[in-house]
Structure formats: C-alpha cells, structure tokens
PDB file of N, CA and C in Angstrom:
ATOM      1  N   UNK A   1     -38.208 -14.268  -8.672  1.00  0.00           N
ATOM      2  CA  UNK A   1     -37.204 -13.700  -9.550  1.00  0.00           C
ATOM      3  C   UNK A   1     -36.793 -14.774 -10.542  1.00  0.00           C
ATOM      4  N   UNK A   2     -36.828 -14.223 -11.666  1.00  0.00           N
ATOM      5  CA  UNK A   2     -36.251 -15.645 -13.101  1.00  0.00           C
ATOM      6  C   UNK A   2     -34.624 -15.628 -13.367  1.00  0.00           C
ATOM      7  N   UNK A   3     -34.766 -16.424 -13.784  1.00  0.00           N
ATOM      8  CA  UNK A   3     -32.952 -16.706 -13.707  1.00  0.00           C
ATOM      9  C   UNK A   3     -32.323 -15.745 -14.603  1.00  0.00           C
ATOM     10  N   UNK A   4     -33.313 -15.109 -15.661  1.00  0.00           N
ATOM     11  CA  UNK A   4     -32.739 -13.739 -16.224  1.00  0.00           C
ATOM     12  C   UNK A   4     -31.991 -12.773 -15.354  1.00  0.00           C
ATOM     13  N   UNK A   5     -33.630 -12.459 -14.894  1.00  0.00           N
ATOM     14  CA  UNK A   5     -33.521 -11.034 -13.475  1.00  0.00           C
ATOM     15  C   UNK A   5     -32.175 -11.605 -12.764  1.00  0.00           C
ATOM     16  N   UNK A   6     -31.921 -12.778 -12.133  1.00  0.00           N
ATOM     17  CA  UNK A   6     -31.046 -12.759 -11.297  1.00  0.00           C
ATOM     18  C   UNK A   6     -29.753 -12.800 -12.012  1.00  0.00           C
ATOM     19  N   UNK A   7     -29.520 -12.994 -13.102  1.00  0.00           N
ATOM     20  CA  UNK A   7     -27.985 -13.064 -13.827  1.00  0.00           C
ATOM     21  C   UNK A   7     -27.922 -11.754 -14.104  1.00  0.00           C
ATOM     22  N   UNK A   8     -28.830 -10.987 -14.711  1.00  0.00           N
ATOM     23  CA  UNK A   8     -28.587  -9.585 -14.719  1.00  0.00           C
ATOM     24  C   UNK A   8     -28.420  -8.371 -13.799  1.00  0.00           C
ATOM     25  N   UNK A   9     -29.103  -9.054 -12.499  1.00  0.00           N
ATOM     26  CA  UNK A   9     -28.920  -8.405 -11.139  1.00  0.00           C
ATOM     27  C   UNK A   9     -27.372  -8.522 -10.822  1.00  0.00           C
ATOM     28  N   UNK A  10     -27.138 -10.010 -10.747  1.00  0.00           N
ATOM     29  CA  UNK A  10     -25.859 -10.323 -10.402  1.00  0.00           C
ATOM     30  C   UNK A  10     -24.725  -9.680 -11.183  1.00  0.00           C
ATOM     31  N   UNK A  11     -24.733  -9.564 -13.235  1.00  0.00           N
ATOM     32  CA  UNK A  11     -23.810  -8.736 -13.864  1.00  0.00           C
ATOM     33  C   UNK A  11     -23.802  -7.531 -13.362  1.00  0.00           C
ATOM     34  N   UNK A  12     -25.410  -6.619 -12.979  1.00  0.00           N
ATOM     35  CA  UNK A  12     -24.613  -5.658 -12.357  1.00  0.00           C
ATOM     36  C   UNK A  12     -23.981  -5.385 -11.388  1.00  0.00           C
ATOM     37  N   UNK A  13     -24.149  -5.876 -10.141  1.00  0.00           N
ATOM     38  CA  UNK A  13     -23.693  -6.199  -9.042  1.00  0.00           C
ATOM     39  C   UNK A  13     -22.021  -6.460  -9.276  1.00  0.00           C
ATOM     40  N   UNK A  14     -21.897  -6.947 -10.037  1.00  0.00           N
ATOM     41  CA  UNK A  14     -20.059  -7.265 -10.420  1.00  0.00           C
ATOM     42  C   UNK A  14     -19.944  -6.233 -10.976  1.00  0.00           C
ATOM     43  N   UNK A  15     -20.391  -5.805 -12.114  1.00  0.00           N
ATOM     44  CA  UNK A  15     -20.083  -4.445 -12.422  1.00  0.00           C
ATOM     45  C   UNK A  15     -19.798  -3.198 -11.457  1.00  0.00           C
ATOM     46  N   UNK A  16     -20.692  -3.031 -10.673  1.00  0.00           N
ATOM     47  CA  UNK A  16     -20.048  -2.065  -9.904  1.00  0.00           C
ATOM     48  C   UNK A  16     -19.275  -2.055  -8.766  1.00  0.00           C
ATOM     49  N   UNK A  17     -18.909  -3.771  -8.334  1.00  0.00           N
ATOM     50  CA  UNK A  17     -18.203  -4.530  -7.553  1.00  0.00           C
ATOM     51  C   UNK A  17     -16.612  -3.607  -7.897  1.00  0.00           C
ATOM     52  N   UNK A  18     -16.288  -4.641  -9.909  1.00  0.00           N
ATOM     53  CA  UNK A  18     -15.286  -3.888 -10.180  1.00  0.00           C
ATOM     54  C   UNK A  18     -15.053  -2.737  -9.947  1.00  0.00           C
ATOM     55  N   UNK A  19     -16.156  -1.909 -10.638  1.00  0.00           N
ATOM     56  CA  UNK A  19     -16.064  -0.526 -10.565  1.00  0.00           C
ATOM     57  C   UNK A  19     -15.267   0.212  -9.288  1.00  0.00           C
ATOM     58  N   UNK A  20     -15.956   0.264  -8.251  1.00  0.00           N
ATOM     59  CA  UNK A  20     -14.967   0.045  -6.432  1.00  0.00           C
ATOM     60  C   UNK A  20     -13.937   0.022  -6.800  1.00  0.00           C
ATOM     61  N   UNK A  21     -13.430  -1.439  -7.329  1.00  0.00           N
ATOM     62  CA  UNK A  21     -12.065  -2.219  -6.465  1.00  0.00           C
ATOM     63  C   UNK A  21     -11.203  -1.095  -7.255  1.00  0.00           C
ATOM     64  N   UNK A  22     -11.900  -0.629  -8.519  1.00  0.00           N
ATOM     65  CA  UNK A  22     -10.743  -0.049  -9.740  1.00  0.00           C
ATOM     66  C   UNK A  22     -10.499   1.586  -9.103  1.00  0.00           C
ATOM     67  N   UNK A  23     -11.365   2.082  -8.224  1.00  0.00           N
ATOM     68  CA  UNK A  23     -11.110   3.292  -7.668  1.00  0.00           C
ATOM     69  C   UNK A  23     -10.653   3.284  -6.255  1.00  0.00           C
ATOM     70  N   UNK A  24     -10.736   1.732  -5.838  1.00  0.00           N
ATOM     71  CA  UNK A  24      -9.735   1.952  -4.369  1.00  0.00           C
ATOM     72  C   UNK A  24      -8.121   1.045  -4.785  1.00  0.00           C
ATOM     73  N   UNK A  25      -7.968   0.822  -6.131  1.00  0.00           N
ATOM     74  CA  UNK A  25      -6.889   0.637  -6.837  1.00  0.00           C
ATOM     75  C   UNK A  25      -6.138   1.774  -6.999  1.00  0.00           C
ATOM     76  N   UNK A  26      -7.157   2.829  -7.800  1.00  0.00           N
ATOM     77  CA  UNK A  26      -6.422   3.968  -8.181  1.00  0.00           C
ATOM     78  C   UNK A  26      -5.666   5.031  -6.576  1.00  0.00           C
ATOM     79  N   UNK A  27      -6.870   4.948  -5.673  1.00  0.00           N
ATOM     80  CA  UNK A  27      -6.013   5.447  -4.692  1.00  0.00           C
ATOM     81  C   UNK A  27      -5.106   4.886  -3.816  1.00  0.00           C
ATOM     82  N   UNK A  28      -5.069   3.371  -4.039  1.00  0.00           N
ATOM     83  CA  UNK A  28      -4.209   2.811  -3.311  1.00  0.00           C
ATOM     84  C   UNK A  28      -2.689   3.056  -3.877  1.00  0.00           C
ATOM     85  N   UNK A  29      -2.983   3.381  -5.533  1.00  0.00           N
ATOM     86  CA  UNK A  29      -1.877   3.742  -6.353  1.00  0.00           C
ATOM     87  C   UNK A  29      -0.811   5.128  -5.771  1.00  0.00           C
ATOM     88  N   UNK A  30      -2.028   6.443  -5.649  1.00  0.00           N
ATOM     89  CA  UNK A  30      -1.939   7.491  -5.668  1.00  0.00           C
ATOM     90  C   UNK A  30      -1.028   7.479  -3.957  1.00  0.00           C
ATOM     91  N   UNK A  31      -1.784   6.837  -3.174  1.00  0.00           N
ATOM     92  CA  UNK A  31      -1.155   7.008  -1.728  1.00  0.00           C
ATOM     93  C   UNK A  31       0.462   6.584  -2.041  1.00  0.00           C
ATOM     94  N   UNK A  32       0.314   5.214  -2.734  1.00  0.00           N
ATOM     95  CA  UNK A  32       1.724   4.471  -2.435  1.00  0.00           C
ATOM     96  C   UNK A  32       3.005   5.293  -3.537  1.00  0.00           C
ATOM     97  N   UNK A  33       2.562   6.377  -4.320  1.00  0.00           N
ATOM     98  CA  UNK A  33       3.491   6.871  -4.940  1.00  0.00           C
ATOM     99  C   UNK A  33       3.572   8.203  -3.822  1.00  0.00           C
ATOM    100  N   UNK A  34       2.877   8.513  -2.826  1.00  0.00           N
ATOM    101  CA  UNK A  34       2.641  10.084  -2.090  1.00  0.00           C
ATOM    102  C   UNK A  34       3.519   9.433  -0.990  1.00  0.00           C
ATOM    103  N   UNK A  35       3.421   8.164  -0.557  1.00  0.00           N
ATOM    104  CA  UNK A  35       4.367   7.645   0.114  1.00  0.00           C
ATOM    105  C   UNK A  35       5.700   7.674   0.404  1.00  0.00           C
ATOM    106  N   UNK A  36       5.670   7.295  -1.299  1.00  0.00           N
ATOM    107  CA  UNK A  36       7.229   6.731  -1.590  1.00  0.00           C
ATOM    108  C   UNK A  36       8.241   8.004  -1.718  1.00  0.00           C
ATOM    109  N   UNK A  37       7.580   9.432  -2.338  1.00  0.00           N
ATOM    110  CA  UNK A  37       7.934  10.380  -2.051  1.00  0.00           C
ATOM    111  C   UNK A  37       8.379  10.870  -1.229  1.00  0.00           C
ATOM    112  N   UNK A  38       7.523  10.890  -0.194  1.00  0.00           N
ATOM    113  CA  UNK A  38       7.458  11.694   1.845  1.00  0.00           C
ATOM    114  C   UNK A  38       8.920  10.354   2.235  1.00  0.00           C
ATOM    115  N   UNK A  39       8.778   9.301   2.125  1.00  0.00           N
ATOM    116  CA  UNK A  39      10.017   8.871   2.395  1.00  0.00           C
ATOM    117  C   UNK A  39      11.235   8.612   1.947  1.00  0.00           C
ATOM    118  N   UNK A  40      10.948   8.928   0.364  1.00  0.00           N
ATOM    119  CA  UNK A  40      12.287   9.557   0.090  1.00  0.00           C
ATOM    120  C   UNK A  40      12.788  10.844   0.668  1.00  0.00           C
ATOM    121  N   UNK A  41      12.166  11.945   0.523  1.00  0.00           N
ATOM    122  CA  UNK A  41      12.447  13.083   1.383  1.00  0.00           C
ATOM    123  C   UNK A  41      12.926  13.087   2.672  1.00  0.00           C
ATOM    124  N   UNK A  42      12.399  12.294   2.936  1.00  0.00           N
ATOM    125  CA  UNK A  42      13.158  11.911   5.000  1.00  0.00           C
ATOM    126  C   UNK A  42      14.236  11.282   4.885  1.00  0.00           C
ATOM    127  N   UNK A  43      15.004  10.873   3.765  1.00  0.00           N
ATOM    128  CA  UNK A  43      15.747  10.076   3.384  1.00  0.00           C
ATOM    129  C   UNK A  43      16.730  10.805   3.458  1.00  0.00           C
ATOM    130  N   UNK A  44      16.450  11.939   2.452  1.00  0.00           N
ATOM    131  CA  UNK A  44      17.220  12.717   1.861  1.00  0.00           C
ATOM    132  C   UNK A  44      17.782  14.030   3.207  1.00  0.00           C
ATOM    133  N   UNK A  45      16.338  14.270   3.625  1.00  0.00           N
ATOM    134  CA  UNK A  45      17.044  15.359   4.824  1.00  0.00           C
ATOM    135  C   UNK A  45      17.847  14.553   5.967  1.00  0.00           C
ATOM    136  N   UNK A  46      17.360  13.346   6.284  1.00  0.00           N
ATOM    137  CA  UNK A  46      18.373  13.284   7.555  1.00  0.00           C
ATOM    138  C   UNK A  46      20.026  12.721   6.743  1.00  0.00           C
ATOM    139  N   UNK A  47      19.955  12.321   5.872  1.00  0.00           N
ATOM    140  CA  UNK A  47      21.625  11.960   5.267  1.00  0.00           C
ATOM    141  C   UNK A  47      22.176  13.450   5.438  1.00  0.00           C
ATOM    142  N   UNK A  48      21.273  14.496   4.860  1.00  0.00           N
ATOM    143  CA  UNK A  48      21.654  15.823   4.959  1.00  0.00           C
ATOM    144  C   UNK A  48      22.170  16.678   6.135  1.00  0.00           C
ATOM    145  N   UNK A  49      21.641  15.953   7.327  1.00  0.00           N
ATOM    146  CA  UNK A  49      22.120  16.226   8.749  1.00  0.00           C
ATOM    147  C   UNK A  49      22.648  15.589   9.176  1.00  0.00           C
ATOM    148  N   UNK A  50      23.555  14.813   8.355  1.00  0.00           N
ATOM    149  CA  UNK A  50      24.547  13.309   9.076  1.00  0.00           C
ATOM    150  C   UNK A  50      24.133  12.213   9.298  1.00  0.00           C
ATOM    151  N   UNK A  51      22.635  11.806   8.957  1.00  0.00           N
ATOM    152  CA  UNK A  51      22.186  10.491   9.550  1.00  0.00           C
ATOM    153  C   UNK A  51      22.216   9.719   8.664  1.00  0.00           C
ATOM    154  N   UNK A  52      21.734   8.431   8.708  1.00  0.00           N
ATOM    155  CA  UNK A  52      21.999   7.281   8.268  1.00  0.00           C
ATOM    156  C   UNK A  52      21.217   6.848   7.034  1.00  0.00           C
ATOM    157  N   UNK A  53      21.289   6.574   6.554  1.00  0.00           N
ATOM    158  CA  UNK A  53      20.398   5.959   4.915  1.00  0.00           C
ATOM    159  C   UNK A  53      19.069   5.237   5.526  1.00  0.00           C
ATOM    160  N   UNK A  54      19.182   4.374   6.968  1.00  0.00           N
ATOM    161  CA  UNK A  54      18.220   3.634   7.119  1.00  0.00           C
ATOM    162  C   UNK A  54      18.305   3.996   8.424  1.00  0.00           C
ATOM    163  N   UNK A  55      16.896   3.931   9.131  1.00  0.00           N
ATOM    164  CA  UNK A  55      16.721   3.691  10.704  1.00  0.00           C
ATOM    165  C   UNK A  55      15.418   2.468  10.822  1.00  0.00           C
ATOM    166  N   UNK A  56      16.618   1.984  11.661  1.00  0.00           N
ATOM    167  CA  UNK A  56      16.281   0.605  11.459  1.00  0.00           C
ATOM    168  C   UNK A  56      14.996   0.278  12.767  1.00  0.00           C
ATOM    169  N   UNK A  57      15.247   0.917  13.762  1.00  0.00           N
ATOM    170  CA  UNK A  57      14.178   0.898  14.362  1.00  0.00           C
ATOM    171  C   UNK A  57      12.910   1.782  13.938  1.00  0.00           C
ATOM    172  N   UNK A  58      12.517   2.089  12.879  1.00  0.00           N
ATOM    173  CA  UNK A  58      11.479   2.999  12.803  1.00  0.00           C
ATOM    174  C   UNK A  58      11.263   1.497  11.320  1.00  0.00           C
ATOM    175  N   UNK A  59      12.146   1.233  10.389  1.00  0.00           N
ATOM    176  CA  UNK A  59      11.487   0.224   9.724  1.00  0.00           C
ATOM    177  C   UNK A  59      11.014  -0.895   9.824  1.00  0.00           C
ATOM    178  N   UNK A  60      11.576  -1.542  11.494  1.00  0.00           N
ATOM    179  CA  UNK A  60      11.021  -2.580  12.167  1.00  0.00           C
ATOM    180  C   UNK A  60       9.694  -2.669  12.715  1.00  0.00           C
ATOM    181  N   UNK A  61       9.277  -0.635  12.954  1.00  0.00           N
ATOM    182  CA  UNK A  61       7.891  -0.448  13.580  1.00  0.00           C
ATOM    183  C   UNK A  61       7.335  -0.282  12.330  1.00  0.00           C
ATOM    184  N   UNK A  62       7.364  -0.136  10.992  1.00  0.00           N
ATOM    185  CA  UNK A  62       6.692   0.072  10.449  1.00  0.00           C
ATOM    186  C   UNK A  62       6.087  -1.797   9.964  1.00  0.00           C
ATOM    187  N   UNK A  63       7.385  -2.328  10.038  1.00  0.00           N
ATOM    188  CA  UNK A  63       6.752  -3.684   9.732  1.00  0.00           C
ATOM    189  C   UNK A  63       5.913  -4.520  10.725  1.00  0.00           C
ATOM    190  N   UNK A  64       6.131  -4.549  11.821  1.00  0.00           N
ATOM    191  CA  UNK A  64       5.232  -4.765  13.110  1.00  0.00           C
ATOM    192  C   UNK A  64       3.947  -4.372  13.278  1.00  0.00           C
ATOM    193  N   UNK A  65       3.455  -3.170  12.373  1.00  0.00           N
ATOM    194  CA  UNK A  65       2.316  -1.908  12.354  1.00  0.00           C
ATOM    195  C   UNK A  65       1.960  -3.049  10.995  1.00  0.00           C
ATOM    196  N   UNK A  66       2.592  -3.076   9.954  1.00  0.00           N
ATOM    197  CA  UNK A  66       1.691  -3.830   8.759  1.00  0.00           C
ATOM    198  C   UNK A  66       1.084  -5.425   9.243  1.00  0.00           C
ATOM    199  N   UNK A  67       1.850  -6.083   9.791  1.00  0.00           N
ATOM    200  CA  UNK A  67       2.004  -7.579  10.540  1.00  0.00           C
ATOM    201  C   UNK A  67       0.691  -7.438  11.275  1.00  0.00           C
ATOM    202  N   UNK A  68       0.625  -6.388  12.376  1.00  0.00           N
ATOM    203  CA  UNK A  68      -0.254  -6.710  13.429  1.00  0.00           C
ATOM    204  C   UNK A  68      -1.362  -6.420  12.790  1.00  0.00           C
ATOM    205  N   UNK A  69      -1.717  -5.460  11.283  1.00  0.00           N
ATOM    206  CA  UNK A  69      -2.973  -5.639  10.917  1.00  0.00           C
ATOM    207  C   UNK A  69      -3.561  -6.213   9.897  1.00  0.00           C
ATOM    208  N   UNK A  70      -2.649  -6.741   9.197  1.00  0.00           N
ATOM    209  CA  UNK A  70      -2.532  -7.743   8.162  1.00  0.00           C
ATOM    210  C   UNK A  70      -2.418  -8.895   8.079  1.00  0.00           C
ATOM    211  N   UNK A  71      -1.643  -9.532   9.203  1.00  0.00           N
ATOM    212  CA  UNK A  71      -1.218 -10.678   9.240  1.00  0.00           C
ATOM    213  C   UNK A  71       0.029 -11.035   8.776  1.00  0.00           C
ATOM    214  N   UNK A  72       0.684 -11.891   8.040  1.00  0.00           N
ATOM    215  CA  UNK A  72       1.622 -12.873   7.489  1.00  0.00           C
ATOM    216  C   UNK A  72       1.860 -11.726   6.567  1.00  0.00           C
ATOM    217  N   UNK A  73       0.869 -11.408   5.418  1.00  0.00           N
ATOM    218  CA  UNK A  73       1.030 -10.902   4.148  1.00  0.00           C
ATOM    219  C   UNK A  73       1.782  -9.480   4.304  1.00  0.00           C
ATOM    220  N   UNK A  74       1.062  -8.792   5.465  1.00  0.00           N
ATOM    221  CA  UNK A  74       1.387  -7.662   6.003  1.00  0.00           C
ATOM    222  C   UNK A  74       2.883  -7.197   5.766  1.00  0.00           C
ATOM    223  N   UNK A  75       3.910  -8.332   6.766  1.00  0.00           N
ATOM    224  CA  UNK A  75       5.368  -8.177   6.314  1.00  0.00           C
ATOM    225  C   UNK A  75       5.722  -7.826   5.099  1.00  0.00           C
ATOM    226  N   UNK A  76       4.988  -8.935   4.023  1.00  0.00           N
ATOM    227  CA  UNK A  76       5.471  -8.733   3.217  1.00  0.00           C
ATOM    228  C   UNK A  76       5.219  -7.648   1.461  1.00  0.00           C
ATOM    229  N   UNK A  77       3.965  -7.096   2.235  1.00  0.00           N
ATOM    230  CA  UNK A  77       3.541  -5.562   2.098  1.00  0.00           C
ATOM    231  C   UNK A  77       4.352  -4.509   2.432  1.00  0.00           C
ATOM    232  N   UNK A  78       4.543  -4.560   3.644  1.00  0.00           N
ATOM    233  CA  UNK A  78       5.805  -4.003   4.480  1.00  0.00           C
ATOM    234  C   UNK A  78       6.717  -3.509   3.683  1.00  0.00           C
ATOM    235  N   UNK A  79       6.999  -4.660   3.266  1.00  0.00           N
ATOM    236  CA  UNK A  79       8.777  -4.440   2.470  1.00  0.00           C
ATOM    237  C   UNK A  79       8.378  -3.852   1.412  1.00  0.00           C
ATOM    238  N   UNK A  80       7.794  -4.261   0.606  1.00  0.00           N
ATOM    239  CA  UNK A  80       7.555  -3.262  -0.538  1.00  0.00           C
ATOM    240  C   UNK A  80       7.489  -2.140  -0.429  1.00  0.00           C
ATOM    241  N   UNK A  81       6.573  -1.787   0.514  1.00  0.00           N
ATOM    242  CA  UNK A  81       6.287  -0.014   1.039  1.00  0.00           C
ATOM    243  C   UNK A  81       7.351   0.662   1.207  1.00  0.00           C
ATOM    244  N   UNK A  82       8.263   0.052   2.481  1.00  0.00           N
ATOM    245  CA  UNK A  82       9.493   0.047   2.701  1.00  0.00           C
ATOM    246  C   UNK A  82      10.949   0.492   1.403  1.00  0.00           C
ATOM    247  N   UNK A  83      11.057  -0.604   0.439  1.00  0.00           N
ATOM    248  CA  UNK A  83      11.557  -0.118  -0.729  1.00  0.00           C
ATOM    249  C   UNK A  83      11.014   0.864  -1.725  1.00  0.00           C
ATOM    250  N   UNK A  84       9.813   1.064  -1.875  1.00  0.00           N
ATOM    251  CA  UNK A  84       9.571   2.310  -2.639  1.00  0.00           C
ATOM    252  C   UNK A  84       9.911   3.285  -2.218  1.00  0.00           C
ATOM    253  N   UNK A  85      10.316   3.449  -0.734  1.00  0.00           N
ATOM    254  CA  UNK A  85      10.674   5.100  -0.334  1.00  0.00           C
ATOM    255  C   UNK A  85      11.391   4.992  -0.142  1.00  0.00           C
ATOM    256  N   UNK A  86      12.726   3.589  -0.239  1.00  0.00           N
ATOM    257  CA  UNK A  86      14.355   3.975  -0.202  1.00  0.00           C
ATOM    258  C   UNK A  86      15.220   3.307  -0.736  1.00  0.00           C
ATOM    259  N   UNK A  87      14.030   2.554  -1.798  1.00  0.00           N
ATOM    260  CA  UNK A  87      15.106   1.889  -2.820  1.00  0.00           C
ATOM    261  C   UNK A  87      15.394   0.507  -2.395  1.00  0.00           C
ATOM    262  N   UNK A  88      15.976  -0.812  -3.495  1.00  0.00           N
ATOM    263  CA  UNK A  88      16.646  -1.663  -2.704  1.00  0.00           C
ATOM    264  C   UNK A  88      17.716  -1.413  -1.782  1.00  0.00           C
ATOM    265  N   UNK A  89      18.210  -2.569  -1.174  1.00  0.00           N
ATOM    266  CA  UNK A  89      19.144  -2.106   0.459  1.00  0.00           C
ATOM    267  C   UNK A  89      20.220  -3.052  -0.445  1.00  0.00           C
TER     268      UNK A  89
END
C-alpha cells in the first residue's frame, strides 16, 4: 500500500469515524432533551400530590447508577442529567 492509498484510506476512515460520533451526538441530544422532559413531568405530578420538588434518594441512585458505569466523570454527568429535568437547586 503507498502512502497515498493509506492517507486516503485513513481520510476516509475519519470521515466516517466523524460521521458516527455526529449521529450518536444527535441522539445523545434527542434522549437528553426526552429526558429532561419525563423528569420534569414527575416533577410536576408529584408536587401536584403534595410531594416534594426533590427525592433525594432516587437522585442519589441515579448518581451511583452513572458513577458505577462511568467512573469519576459519571457523577459529574449525573448532575447535569439531574438539572436538566429539575432545574438548578
């Protein structure tokens, strides 16, 4: 193989590398706004039945659930997720 073939193998190879990352971007987009929705809504019905703005044990499992498969970063994935479906605290 000449160093052509292989730079042009390789541009495409990135090319459709990007291509991927930009459509598991777009649904990573699409989930985290379908998210942020479904937990605003849970937000909204249990205040509606007297409950609390936050339950704190269900946001501790959700951060424990990002942690244990993420690692370090996970937490702090977590929180973000976390605030899109109820706002800053």
């Amino acid at each position: 193989m000449s160093a052509t073939t292989a730079d042009s193998t390789g541009t495409d190879e990135l090319a459709q590398l990007r291509g991927e990352i930009d459509e598991l971007d777009a649904e990573i987009i699409r989930l985290w706004k379908r998210r942020a929705g479904l937990s605003r809504r849970v937000g909204e019905i249990r205040m509606a039945n007297g409950g609390t703005r936050l339950v704190l044990d269900r946001e501790r499992a959700i951060l424990d659930k990002y942690r244990d498969a993420l690692g370090d970063d996970g937490t702090q994935i977590a929180m973000l997720v976390l605030r899109a479906g109820r706002g800053p605290l």
